[in-house]
N, C-alpha and C. Protein backbone atom coordinates (compact mmCIF):
# COMPACT_ATOMS: atom_id res chain seq x y z
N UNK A 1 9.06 -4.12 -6.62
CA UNK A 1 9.47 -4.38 -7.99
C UNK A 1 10.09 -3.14 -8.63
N UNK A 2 9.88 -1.91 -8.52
CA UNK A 2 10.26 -1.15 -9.18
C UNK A 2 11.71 -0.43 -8.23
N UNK A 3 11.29 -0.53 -7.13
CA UNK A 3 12.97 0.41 -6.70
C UNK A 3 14.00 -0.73 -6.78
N UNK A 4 13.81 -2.10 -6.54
CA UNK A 4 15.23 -2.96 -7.08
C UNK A 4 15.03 -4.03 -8.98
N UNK A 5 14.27 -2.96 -9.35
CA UNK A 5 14.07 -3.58 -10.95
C UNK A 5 13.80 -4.50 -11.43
N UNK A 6 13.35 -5.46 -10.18
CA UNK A 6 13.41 -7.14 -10.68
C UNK A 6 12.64 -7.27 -12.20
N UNK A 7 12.24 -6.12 -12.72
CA UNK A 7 11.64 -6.46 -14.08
C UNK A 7 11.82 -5.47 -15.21
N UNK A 8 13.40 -5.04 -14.95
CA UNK A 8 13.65 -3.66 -15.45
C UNK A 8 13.00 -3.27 -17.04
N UNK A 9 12.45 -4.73 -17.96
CA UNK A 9 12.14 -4.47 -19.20
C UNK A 9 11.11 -4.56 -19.34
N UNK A 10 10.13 -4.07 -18.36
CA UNK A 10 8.68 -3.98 -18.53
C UNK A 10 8.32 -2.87 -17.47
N UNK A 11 8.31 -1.46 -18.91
CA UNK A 11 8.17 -0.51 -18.11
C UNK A 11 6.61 -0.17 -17.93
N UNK A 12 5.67 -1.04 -17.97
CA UNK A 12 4.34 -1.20 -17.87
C UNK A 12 4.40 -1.35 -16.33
N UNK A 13 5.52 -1.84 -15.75
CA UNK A 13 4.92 -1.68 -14.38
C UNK A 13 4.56 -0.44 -13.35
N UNK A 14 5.85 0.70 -13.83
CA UNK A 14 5.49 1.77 -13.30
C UNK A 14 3.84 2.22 -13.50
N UNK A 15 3.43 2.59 -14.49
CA UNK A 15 2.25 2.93 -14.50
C UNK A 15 1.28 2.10 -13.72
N UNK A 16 1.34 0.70 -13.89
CA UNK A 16 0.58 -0.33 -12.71
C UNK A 16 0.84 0.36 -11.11
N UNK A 17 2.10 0.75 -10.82
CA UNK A 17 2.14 0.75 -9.68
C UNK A 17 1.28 2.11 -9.38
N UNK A 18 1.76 3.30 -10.46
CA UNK A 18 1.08 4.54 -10.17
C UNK A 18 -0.58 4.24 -10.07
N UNK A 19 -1.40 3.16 -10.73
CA UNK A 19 -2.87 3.22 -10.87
C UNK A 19 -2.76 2.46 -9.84
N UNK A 20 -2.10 1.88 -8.84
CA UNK A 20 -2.33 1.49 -7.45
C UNK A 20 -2.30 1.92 -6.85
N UNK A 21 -1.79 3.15 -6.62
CA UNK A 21 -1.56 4.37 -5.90
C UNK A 21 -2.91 4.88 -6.22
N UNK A 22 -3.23 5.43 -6.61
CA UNK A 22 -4.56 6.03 -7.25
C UNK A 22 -5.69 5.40 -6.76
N UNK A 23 -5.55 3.78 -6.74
CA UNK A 23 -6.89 3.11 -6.33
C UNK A 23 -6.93 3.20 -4.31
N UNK A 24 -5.31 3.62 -3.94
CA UNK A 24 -5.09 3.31 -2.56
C UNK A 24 -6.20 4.99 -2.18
N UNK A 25 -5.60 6.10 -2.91
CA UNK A 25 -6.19 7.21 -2.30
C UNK A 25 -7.56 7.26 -2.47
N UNK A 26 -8.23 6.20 -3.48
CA UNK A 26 -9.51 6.67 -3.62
C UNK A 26 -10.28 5.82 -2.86
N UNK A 27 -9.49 4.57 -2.35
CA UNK A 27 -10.50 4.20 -0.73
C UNK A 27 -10.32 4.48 0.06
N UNK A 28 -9.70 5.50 -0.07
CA UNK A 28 -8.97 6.32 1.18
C UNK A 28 -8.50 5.63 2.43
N UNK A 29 -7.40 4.40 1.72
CA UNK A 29 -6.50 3.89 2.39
C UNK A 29 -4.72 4.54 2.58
N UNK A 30 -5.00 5.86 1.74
CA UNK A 30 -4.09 6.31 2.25
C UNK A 30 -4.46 7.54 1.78
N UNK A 31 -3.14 9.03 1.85
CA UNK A 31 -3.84 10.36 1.47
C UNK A 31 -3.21 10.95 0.37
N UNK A 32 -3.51 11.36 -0.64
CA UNK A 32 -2.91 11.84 -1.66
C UNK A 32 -1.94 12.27 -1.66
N UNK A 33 -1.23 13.35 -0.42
CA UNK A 33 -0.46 13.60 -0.39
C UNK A 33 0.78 12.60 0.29
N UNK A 34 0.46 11.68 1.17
CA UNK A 34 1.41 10.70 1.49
C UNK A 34 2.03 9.76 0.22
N UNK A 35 0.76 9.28 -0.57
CA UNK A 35 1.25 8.44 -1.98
C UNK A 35 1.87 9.29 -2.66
N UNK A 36 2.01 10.41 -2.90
CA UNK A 36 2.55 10.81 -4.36
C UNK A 36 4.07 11.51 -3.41
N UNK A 37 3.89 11.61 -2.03
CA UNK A 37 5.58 11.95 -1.66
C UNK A 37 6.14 10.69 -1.64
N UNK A 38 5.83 9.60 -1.26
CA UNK A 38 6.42 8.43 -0.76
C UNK A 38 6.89 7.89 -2.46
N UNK A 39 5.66 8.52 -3.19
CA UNK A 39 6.42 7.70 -4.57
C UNK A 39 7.16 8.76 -5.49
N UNK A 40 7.12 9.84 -5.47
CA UNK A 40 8.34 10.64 -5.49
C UNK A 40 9.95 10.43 -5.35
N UNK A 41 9.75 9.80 -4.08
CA UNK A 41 10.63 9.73 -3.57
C UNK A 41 11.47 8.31 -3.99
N UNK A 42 10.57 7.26 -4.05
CA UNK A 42 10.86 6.24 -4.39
C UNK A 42 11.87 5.95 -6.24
N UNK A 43 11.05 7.05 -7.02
CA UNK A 43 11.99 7.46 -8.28
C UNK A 43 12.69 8.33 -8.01
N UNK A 44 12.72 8.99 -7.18
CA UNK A 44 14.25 9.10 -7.00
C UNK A 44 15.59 8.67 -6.58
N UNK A 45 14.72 7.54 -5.49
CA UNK A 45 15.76 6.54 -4.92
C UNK A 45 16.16 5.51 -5.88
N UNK A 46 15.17 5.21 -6.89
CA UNK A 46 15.46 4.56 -7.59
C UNK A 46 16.79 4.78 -9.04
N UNK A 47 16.69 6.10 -9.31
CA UNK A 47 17.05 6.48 -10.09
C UNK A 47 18.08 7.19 -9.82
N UNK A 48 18.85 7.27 -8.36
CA UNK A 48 20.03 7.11 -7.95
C UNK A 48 21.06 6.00 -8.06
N UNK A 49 20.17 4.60 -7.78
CA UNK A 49 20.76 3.80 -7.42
C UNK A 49 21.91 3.09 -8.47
N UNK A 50 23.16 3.09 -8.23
CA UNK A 50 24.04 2.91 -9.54
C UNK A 50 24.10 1.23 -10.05
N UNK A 51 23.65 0.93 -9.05
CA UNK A 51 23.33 -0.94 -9.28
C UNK A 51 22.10 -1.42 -10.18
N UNK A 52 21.52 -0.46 -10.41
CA UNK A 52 20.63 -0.77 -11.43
C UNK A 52 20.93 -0.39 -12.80
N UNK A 53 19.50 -0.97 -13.74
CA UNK A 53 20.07 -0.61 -14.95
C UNK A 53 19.64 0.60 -15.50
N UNK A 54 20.37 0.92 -16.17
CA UNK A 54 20.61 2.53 -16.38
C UNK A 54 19.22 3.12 -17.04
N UNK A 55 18.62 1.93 -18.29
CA UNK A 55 17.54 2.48 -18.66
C UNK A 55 16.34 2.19 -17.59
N UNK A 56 16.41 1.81 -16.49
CA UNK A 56 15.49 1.46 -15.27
C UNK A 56 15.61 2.67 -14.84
N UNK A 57 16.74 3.27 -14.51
CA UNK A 57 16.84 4.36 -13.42
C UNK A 57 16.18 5.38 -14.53
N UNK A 58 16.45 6.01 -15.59
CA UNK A 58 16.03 7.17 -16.69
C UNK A 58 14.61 6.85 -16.63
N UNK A 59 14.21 5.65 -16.88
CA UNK A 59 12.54 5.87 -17.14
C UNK A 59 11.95 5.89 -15.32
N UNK A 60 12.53 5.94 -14.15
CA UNK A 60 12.01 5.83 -13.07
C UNK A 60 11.64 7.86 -12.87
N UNK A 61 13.14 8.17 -13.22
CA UNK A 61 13.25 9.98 -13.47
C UNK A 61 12.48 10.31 -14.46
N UNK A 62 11.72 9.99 -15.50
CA UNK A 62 10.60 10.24 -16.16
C UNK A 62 9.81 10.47 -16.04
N UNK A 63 9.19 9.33 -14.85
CA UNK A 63 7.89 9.62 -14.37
C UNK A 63 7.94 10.55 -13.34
N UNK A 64 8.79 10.97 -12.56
CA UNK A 64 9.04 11.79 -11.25
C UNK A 64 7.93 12.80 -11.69
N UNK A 65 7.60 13.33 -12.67
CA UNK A 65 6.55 14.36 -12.79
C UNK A 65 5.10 14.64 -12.60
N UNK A 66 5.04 13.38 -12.51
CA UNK A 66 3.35 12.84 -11.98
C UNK A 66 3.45 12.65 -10.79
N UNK A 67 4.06 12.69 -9.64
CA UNK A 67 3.67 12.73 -8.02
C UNK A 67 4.24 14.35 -7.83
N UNK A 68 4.86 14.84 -8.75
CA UNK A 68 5.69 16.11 -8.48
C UNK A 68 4.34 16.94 -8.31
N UNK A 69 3.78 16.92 -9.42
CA UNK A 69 2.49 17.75 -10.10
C UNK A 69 1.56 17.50 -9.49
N UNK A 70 1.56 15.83 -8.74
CA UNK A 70 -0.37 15.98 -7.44
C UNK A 70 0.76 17.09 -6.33
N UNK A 71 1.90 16.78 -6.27
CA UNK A 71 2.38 17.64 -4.53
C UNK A 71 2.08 19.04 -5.19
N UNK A 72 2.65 19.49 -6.30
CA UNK A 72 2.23 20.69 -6.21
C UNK A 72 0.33 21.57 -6.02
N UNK A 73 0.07 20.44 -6.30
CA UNK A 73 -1.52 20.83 -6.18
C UNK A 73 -2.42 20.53 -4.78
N UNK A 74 -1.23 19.93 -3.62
CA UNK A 74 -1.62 19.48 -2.55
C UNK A 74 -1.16 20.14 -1.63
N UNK A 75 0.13 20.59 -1.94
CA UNK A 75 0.99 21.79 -0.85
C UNK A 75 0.42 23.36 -0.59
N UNK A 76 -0.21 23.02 0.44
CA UNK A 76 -1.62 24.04 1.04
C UNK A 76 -1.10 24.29 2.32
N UNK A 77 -0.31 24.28 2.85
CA UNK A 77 -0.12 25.03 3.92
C UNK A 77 1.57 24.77 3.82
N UNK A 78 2.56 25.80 4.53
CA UNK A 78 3.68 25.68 5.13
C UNK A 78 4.70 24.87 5.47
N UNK A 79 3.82 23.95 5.65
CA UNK A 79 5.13 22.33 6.06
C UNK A 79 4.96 22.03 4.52
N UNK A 80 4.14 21.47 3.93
CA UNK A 80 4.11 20.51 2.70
C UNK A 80 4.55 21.95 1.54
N UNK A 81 4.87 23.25 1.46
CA UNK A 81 5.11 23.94 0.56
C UNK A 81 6.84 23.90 0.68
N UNK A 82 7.66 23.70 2.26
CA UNK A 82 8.50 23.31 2.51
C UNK A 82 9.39 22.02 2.02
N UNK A 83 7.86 20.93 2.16
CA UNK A 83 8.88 19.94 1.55
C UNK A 83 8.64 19.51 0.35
N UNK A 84 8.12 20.34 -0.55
CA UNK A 84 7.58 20.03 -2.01
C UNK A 84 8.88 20.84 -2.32
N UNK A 85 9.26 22.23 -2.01
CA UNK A 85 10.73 23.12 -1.79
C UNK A 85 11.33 21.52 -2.12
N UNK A 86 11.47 21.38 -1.34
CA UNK A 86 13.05 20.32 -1.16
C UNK A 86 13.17 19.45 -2.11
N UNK A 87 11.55 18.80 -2.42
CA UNK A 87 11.56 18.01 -3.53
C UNK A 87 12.10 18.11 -4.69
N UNK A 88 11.76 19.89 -4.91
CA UNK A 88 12.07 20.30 -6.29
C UNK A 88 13.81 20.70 -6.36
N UNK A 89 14.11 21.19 -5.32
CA UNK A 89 15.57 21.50 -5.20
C UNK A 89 16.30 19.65 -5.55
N UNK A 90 16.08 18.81 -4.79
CA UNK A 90 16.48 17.41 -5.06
C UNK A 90 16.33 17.11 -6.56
N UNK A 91 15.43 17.24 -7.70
CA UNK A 91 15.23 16.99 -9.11
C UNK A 91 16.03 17.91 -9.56
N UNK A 92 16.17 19.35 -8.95
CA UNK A 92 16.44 20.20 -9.64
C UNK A 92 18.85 19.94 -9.30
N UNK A 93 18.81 19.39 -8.61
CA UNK A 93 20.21 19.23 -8.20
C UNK A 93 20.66 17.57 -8.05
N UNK A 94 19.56 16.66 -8.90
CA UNK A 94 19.96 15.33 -9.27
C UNK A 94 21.17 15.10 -10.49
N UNK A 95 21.57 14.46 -10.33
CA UNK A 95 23.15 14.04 -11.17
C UNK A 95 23.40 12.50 -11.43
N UNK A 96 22.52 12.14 -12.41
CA UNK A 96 22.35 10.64 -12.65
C UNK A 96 24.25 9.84 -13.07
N UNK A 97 24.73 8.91 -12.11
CA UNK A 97 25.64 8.79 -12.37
C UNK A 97 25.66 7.81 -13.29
N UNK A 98 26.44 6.90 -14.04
CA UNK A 98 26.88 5.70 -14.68
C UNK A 98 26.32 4.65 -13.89
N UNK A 99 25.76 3.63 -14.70
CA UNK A 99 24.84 2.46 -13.81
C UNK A 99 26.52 1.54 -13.54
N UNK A 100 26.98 0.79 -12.51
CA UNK A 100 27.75 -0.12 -12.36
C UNK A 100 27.89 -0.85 -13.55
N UNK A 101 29.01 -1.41 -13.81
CA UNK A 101 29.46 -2.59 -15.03
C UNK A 101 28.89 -3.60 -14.49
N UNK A 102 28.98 -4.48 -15.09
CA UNK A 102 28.37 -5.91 -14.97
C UNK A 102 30.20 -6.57 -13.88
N UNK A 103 31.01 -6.07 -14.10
CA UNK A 103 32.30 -6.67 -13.19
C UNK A 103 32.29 -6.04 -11.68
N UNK A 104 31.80 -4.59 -12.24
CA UNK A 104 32.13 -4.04 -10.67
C UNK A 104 31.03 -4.25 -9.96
N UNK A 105 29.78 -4.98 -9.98
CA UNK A 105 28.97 -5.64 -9.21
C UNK A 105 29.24 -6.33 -9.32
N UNK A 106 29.94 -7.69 -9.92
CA UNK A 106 30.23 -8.87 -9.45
C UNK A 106 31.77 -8.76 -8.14
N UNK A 107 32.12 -7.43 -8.53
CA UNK A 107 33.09 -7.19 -7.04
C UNK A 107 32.91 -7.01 -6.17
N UNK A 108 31.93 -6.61 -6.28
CA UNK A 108 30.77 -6.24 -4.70
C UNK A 108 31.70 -4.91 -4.49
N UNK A 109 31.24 -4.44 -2.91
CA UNK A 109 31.73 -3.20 -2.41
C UNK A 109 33.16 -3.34 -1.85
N UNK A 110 34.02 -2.49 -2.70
CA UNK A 110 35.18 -2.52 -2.45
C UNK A 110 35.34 -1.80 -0.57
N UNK A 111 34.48 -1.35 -0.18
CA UNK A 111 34.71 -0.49 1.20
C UNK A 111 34.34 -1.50 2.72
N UNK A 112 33.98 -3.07 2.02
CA UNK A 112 33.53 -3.85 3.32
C UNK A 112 34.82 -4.46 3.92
């Protein structure tokens, strides 16, 4: 729901999804540090994407600071201080473009 917007005007879901995340690490069905890169990552993919809507993608880059802030408190050794690096270089060198018109998605991809 949240990286293709199917509900772009209910930004109550992000936070749902983040307290699912939260309930995943605390039965330790997954590891803190896997949820908060995977959903990192996910607002950022999201908030690239020019097919969405524009105030979808801004409030997805909003929250980017709450998985930013568990990685920084999780990146304890070498590899994960590496790719928390990259993380921050990626926010820090993001360039939110213009969301698509409502015509030039109904044109689909001019490159097929």
């Amino acid at each position: 729901m949240i990286r293709c917007a199917l509900r772009p005007n209910e930004p109550r879901l992000i936070d749902c999804f983040m307290s699912l995340g939260i309930s995943l690490v605390e039965r330790g069905q997954v590891s803190p540090w896997h949820m908060s890169y995977k959903s990192l990552n996910l607002f950022f993919d999201t908030a690239c994407d020019r097919a969405l809507p524009w105030h979808w993608r801004s409030l997805c880059l909003d929250h980017a600071w709450q998985p930013l802030y568990s990685l920084q408190r999780l990146a304890n050794n070498p590899e994960r201080q590496n790719r928390l690096n990259q993380m921050r270089y990626r926010l820090s060198t993001l360039r939110l473009q213009p969301s698509l018109s409502p015509t030039e998605l109904a044109e689909g991809n001019p490159y097929e």
